[in-house]
N, C-alpha and C. Protein backbone atom coordinates (compact mmCIF):
# COMPACT_ATOMS: atom_id res chain seq x y z
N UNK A 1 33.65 41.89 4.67
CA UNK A 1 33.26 42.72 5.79
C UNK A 1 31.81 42.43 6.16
N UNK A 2 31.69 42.62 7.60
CA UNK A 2 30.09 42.52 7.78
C UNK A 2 29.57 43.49 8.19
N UNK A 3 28.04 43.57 8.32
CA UNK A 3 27.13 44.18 8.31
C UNK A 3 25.97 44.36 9.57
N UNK A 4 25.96 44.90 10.47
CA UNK A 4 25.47 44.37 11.50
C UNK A 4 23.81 45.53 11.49
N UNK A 5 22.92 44.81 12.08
CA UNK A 5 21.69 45.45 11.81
C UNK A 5 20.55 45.21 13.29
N UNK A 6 20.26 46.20 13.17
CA UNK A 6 19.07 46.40 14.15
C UNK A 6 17.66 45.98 13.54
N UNK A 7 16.78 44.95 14.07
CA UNK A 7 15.48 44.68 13.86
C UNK A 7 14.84 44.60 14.25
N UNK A 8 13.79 45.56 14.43
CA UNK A 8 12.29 45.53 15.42
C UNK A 8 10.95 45.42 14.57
N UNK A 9 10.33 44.28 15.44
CA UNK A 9 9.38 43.96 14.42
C UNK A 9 8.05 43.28 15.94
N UNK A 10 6.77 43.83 15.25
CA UNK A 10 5.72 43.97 15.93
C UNK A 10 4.98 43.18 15.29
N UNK A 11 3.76 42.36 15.93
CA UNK A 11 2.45 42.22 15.11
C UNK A 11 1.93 41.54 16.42
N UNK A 12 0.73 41.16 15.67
CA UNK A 12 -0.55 40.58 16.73
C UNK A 12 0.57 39.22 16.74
N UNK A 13 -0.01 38.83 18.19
CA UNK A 13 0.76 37.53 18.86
C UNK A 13 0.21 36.02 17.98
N UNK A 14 0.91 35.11 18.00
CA UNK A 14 0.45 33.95 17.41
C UNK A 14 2.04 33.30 18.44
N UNK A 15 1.77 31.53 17.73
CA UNK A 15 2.69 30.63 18.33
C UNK A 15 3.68 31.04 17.03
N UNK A 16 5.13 30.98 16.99
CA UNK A 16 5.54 31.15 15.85
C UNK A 16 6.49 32.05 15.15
N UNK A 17 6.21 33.00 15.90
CA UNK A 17 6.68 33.97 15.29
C UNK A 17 8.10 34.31 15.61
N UNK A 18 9.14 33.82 16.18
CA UNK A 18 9.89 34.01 16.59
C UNK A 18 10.80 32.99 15.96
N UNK A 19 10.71 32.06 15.53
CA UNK A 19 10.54 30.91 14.90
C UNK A 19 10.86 31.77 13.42
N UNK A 20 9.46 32.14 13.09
CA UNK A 20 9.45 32.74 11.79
C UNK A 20 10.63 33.71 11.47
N UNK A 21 10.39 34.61 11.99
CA UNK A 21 11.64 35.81 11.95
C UNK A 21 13.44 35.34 11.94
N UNK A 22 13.21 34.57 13.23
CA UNK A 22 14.67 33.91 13.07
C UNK A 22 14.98 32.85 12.05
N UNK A 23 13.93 32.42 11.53
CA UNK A 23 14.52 31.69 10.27
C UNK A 23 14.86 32.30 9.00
N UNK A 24 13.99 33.71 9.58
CA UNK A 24 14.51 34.44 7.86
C UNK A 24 16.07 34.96 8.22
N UNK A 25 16.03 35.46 9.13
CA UNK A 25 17.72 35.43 9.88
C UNK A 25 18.59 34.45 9.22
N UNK A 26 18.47 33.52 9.83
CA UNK A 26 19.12 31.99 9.19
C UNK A 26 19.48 31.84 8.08
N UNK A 27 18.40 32.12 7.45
CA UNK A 27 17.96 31.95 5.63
C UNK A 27 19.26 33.04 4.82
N UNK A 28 19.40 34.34 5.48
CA UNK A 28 20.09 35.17 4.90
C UNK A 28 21.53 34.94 5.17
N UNK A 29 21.65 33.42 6.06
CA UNK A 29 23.42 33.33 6.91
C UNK A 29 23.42 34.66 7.65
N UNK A 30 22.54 34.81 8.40
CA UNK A 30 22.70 36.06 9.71
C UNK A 30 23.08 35.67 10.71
N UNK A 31 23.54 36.13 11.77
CA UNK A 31 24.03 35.64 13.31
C UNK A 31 23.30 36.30 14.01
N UNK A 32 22.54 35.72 14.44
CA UNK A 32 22.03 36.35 15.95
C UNK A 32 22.71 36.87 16.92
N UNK A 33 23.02 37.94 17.36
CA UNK A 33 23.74 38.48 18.75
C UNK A 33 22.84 38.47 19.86
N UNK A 34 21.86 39.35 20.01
CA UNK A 34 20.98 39.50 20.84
C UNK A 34 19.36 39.65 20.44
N UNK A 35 18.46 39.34 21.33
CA UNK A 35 17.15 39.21 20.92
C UNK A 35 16.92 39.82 22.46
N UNK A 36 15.58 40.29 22.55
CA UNK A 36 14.47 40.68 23.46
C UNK A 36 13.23 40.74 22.89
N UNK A 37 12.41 40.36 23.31
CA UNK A 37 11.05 40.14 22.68
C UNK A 37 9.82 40.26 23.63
N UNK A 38 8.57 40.59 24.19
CA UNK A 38 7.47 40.48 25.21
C UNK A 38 6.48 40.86 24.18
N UNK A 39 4.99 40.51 24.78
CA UNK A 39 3.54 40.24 24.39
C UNK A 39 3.36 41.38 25.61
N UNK A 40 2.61 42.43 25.01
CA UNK A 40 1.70 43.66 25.50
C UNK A 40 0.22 43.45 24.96
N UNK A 41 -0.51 42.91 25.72
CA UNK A 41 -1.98 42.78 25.22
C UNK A 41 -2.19 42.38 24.01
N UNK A 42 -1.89 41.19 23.43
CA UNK A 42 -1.64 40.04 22.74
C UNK A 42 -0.81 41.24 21.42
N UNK A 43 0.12 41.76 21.47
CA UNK A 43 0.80 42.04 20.61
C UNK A 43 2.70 41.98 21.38
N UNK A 44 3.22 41.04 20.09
CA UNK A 44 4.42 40.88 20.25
C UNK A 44 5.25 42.13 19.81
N UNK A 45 6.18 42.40 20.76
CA UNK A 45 7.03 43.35 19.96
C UNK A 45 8.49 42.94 20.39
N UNK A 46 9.27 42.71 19.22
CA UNK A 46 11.12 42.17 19.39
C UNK A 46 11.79 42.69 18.50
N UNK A 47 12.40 43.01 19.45
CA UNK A 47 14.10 43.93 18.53
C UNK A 47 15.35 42.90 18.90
N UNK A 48 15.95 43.17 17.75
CA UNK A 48 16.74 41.93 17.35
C UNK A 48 17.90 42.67 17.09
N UNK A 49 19.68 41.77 17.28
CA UNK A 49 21.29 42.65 16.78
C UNK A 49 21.12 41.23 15.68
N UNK A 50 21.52 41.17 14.62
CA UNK A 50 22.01 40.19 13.72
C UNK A 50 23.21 41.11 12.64
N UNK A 51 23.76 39.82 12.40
CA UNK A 51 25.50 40.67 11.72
C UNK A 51 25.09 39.88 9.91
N UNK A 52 25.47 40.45 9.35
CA UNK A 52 25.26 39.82 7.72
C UNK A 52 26.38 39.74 7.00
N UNK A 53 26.48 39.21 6.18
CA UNK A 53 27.90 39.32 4.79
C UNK A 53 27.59 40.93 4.65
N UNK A 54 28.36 41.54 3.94
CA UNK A 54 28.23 43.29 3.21
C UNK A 54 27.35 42.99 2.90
N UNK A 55 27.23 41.69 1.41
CA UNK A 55 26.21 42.18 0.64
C UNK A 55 24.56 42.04 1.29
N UNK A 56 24.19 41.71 1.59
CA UNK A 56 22.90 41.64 2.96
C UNK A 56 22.49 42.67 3.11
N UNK A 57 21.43 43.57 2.43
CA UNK A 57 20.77 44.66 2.82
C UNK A 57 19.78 44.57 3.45
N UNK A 58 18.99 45.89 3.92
CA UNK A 58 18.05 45.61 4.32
C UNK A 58 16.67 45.28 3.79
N UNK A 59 16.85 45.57 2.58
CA UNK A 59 15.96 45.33 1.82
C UNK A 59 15.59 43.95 1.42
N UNK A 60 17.15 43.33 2.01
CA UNK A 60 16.77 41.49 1.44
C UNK A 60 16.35 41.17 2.85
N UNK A 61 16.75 41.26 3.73
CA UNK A 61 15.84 40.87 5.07
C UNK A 61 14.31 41.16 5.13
N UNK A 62 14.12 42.52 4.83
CA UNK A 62 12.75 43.01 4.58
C UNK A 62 11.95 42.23 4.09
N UNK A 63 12.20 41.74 2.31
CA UNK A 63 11.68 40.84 1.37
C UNK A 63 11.70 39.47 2.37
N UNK A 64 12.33 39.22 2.74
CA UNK A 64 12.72 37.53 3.79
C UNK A 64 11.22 37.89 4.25
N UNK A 65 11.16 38.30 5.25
CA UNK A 65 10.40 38.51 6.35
C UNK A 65 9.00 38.92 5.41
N UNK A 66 8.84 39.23 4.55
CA UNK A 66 7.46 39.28 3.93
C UNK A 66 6.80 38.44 3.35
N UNK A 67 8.08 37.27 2.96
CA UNK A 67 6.96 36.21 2.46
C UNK A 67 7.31 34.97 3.45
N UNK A 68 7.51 35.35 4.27
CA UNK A 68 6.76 34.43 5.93
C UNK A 68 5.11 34.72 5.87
N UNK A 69 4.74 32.95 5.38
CA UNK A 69 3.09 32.84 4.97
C UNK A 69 2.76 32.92 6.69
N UNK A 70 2.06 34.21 7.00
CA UNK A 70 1.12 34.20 8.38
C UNK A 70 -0.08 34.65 7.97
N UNK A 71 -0.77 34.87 9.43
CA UNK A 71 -2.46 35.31 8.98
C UNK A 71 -1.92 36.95 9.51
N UNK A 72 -0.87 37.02 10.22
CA UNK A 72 -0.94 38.30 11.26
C UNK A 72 0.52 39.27 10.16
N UNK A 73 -0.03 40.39 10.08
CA UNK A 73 0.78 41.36 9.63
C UNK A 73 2.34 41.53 10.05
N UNK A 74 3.14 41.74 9.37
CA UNK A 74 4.26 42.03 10.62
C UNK A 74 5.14 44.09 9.92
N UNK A 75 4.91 44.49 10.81
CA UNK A 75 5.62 45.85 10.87
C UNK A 75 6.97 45.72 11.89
N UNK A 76 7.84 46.04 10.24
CA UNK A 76 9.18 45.65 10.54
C UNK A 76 10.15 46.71 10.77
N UNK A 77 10.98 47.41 11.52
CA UNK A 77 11.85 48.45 10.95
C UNK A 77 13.46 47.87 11.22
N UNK A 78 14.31 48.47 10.25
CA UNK A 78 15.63 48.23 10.11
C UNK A 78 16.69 48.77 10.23
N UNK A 79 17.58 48.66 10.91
CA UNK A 79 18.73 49.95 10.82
C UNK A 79 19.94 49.31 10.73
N UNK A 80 20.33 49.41 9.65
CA UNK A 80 22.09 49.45 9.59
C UNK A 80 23.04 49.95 10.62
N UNK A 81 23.92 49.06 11.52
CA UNK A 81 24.77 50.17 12.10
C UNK A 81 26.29 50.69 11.74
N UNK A 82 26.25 52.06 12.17
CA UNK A 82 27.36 52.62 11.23
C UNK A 82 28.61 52.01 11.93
N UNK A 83 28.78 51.82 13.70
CA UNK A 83 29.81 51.23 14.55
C UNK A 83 29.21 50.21 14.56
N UNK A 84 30.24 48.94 14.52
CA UNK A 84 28.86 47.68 15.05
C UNK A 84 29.00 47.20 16.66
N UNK A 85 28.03 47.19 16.79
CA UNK A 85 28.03 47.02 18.09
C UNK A 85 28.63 45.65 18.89
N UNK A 86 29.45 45.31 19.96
CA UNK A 86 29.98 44.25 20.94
C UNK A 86 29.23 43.81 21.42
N UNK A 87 28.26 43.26 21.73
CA UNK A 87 27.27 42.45 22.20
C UNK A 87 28.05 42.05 23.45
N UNK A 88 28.74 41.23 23.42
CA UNK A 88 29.62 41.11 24.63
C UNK A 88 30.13 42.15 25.63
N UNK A 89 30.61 43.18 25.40
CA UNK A 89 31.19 43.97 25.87
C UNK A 89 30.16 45.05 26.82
N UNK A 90 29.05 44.51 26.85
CA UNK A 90 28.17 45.59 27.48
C UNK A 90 27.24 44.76 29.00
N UNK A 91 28.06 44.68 29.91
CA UNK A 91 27.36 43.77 30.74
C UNK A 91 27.33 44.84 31.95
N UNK A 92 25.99 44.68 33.08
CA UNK A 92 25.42 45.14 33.65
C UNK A 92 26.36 46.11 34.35
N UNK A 93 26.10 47.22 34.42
CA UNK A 93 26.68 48.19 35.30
C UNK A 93 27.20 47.58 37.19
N UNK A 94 28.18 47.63 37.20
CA UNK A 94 28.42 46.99 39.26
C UNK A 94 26.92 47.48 40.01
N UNK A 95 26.80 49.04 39.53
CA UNK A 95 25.71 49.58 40.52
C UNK A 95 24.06 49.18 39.90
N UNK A 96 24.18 48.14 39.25
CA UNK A 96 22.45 47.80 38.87
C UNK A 96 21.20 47.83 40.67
N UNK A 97 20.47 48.42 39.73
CA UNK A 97 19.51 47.74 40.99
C UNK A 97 18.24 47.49 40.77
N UNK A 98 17.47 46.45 41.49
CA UNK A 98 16.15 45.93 40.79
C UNK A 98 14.75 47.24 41.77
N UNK A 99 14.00 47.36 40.85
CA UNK A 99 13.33 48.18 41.84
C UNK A 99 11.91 47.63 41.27
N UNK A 100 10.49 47.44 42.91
CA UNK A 100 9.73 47.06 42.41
C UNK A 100 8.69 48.44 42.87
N UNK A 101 7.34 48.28 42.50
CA UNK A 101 6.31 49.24 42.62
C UNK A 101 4.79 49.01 42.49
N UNK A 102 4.57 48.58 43.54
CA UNK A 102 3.03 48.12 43.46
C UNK A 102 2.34 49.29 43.78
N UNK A 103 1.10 49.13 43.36
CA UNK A 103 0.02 49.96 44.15
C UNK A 103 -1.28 49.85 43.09
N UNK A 104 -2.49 50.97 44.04
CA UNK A 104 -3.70 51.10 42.83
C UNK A 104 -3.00 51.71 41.46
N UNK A 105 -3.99 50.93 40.34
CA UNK A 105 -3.97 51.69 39.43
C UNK A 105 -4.52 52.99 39.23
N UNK A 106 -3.88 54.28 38.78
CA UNK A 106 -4.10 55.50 38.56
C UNK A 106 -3.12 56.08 37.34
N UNK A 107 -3.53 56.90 36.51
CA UNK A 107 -3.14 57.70 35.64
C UNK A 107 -1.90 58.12 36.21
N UNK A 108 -0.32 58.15 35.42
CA UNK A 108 0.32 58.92 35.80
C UNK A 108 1.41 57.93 36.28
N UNK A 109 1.21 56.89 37.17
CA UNK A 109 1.99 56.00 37.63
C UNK A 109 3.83 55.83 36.77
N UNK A 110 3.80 55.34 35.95
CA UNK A 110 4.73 55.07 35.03
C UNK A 110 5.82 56.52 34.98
N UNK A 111 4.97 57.75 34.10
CA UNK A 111 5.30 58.85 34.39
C UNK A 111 6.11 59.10 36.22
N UNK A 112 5.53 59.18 37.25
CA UNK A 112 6.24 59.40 38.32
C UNK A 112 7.10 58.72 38.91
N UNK A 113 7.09 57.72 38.13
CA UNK A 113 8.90 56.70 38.98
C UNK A 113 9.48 56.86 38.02
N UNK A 114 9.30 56.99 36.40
CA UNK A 114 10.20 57.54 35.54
C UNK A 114 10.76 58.75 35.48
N UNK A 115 9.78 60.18 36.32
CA UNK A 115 10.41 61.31 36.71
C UNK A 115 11.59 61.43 37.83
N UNK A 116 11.18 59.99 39.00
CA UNK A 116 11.53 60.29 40.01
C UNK A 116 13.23 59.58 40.15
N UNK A 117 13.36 58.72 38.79
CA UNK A 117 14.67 57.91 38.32
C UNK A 117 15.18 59.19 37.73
N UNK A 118 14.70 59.94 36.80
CA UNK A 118 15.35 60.99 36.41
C UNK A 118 16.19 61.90 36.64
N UNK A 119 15.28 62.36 38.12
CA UNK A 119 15.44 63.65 38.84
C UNK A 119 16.71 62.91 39.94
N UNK A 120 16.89 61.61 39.93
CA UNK A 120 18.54 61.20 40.78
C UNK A 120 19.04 61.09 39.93
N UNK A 121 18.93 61.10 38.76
CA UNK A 121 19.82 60.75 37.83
C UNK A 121 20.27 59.05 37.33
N UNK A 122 19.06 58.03 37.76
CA UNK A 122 18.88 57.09 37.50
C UNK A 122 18.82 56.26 35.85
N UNK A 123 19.52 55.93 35.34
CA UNK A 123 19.13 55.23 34.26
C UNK A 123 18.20 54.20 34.28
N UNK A 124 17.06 54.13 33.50
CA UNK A 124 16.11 53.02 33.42
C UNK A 124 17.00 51.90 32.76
N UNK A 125 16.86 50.76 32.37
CA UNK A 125 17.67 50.19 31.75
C UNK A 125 16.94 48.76 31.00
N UNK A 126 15.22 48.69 31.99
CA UNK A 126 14.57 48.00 31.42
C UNK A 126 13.45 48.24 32.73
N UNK A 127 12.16 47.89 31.79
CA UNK A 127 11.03 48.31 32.63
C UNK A 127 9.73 47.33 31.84
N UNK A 128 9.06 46.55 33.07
CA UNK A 128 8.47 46.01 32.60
C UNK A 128 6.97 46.49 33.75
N UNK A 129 5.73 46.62 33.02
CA UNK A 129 4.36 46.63 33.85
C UNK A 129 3.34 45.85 34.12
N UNK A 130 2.77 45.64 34.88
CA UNK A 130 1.27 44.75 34.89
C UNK A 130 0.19 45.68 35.35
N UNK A 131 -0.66 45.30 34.40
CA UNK A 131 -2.03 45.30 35.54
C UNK A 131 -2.85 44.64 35.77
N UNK A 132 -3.22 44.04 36.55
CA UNK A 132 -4.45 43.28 36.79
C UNK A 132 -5.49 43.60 38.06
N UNK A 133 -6.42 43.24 37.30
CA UNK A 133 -7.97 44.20 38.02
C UNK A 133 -7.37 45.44 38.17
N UNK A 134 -7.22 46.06 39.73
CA UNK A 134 -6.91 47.42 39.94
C UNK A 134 -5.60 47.85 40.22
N UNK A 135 -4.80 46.40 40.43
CA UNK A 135 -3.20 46.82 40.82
C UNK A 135 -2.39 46.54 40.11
N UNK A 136 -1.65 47.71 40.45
CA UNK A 136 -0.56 48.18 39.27
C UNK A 136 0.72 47.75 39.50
N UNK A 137 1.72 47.04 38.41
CA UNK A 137 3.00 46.46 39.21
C UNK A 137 3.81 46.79 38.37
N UNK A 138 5.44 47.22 38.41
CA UNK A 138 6.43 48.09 37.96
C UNK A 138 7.26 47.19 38.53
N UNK A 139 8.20 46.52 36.84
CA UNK A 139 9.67 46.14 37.47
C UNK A 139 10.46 47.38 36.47
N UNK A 140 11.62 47.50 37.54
CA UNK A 140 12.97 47.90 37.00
C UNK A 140 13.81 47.56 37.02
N UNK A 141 14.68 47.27 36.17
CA UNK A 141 16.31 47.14 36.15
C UNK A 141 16.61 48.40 36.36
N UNK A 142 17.38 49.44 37.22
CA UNK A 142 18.04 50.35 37.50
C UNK A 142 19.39 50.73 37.19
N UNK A 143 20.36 51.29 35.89
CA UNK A 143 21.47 51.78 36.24
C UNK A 143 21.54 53.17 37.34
N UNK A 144 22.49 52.74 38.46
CA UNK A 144 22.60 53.88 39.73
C UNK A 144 24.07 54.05 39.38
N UNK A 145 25.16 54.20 38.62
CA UNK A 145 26.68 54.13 38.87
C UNK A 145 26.64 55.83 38.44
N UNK A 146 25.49 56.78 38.13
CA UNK A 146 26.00 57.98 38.07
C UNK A 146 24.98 59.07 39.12
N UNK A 147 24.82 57.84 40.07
CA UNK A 147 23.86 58.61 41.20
C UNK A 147 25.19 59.02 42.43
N UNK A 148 25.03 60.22 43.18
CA UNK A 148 25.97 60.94 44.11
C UNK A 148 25.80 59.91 45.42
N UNK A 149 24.36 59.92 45.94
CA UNK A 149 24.26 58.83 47.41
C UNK A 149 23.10 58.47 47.17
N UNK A 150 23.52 56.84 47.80
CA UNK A 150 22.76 56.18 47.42
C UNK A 150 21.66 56.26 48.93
N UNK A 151 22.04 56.73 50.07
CA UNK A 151 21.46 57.22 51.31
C UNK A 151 20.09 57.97 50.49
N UNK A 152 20.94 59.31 49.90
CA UNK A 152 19.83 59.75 49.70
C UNK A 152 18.60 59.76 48.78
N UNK A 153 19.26 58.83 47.62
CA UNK A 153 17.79 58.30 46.90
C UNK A 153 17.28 57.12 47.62
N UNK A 154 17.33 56.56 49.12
CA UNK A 154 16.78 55.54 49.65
C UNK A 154 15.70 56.56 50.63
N UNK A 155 16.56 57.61 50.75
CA UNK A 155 15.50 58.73 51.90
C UNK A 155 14.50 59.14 51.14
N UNK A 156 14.58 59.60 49.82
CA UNK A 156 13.51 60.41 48.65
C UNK A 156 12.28 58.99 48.59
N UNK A 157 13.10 57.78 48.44
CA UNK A 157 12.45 56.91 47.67
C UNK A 157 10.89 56.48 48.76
N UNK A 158 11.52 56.35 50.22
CA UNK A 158 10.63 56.37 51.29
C UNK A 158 9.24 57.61 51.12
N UNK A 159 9.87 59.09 50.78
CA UNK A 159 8.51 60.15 50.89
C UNK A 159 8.40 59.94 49.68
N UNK A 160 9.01 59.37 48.07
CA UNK A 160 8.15 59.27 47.11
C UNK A 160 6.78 58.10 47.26
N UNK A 161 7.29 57.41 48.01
CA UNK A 161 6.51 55.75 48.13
C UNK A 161 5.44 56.13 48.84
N UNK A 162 5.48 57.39 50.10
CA UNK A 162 4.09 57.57 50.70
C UNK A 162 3.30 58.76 49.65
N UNK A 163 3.76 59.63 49.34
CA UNK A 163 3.58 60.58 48.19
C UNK A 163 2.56 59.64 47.19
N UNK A 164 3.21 58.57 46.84
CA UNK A 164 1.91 58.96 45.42
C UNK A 164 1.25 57.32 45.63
N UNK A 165 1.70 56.97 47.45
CA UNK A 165 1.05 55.35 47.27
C UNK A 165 1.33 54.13 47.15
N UNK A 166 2.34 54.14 46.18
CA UNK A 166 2.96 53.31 45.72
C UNK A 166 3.73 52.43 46.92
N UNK A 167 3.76 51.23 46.99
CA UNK A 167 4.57 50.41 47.67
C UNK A 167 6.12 49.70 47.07
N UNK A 168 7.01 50.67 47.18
CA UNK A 168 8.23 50.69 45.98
C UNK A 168 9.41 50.02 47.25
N UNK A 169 10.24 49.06 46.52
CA UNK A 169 11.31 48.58 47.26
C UNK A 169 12.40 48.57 46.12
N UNK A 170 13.75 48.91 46.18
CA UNK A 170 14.86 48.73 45.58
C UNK A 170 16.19 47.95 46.36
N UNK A 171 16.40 47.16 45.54
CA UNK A 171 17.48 46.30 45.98
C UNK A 171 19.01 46.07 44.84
N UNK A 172 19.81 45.67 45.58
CA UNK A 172 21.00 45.70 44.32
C UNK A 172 20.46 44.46 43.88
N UNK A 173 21.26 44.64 42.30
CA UNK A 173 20.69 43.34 41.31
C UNK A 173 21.03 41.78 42.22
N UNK A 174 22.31 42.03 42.39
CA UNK A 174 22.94 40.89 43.32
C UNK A 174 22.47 40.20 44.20
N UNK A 175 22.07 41.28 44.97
CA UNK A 175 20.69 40.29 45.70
C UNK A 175 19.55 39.67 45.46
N UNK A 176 19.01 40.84 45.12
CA UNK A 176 17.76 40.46 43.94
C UNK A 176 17.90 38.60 43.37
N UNK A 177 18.91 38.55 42.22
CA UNK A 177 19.44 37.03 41.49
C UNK A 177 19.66 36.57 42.38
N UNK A 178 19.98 36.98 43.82
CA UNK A 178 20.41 35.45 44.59
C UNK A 178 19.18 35.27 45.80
N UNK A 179 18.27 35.69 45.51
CA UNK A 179 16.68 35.84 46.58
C UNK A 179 15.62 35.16 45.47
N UNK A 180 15.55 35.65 44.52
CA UNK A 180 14.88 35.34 43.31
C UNK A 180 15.14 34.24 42.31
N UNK A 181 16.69 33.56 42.62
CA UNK A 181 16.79 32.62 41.23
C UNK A 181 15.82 31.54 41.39
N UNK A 182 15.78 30.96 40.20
CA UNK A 182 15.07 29.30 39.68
C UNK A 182 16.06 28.75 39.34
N UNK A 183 16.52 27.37 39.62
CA UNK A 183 17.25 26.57 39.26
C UNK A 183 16.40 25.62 38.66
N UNK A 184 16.81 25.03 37.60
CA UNK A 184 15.94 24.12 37.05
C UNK A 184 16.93 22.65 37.27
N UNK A 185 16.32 21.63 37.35
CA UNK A 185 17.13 20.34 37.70
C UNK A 185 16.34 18.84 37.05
């Protein structure tokens, strides 16, 4: 029987580390399912699905991952799951939508498009920020499949956008990937 496990693990950024971690993966005969990983002001943070034999605790991953010779610390956490999760089986909601959000930086920002996804009943589903010098930039992935009209979070979204500034546009994902792709050749 196997063993499937959740791993999130942080430290100061270097070349490597991803490298590192997944080889202790490897090392234990783990399978990678899914990875996500980003650098927040030179700190990496990635949560990881990997599946193990039974015997594979977390404690032998733990030990793996500690004597990976670095200069940079790594804070690791682990979770066993009790269902294991389909990796496959979980693909984007029909109603995704990409939503963007520029404007000045000010206190609070993050907070009010996360209230204002709330209050339609929006699922976040991934959220990424910038700032540079004074302007502030907000992506979203949007689940909308348990919003009532989509009219009317396009009407809110207009007096939220003059309301607090922000220059916010939402589009379905679909478009979005087909306005936005890179093809590489």
């Amino acid at each position: 029987m196997k063993k499937q496990m959740i791993i999130s693990v942080m430290s100061k950024d270097r070349p490597g580390i991803i490298a590192d971690i997944t080889g202790a993966i490897y090392h234990l005969e783990g399978d990678l399912a899914d990875l996500n990983q980003s650098v927040l002001c030179g700190y990496l943070n990635m949560i990881l699905i990997a599946t193990f034999d039974a015997e594979v605790t977390p404690e032998d991953v733990m030990a793996r991952i500690s004597h990976i010779k670095t200069p940079v610390k790594f804070e690791v956490s682990i979770k066993v799951m009790d269902q294991p999760i389909d990796v496959c089986h979980f693909p984007l909601p029909s109603e995704t939508y990409i939503m963007t959000a520029l404007g000045k930086n000010k206190s609070g920002l993050v907070y009010s498009v996360s209230q204002f996804c709330y209050e339609h009943n929006i699922n976040i589903r991934d959220l990424a920020t910038t700032l540079r010098g004074d302007q502030y930039t907000m992506i979203l992935q949007l689940d909308l499949s348990q919003v009532d009209s989509l009219a009317k979070v396009q009407e809110d979204l207009v007096e939220f956008s003059n309301t607090t500034g922000l220059n916010v546009m939402m589009q379905h994902n679909d478009i979005f990937q087909a306005t936005h792709e890179v093809t590489l050749h």
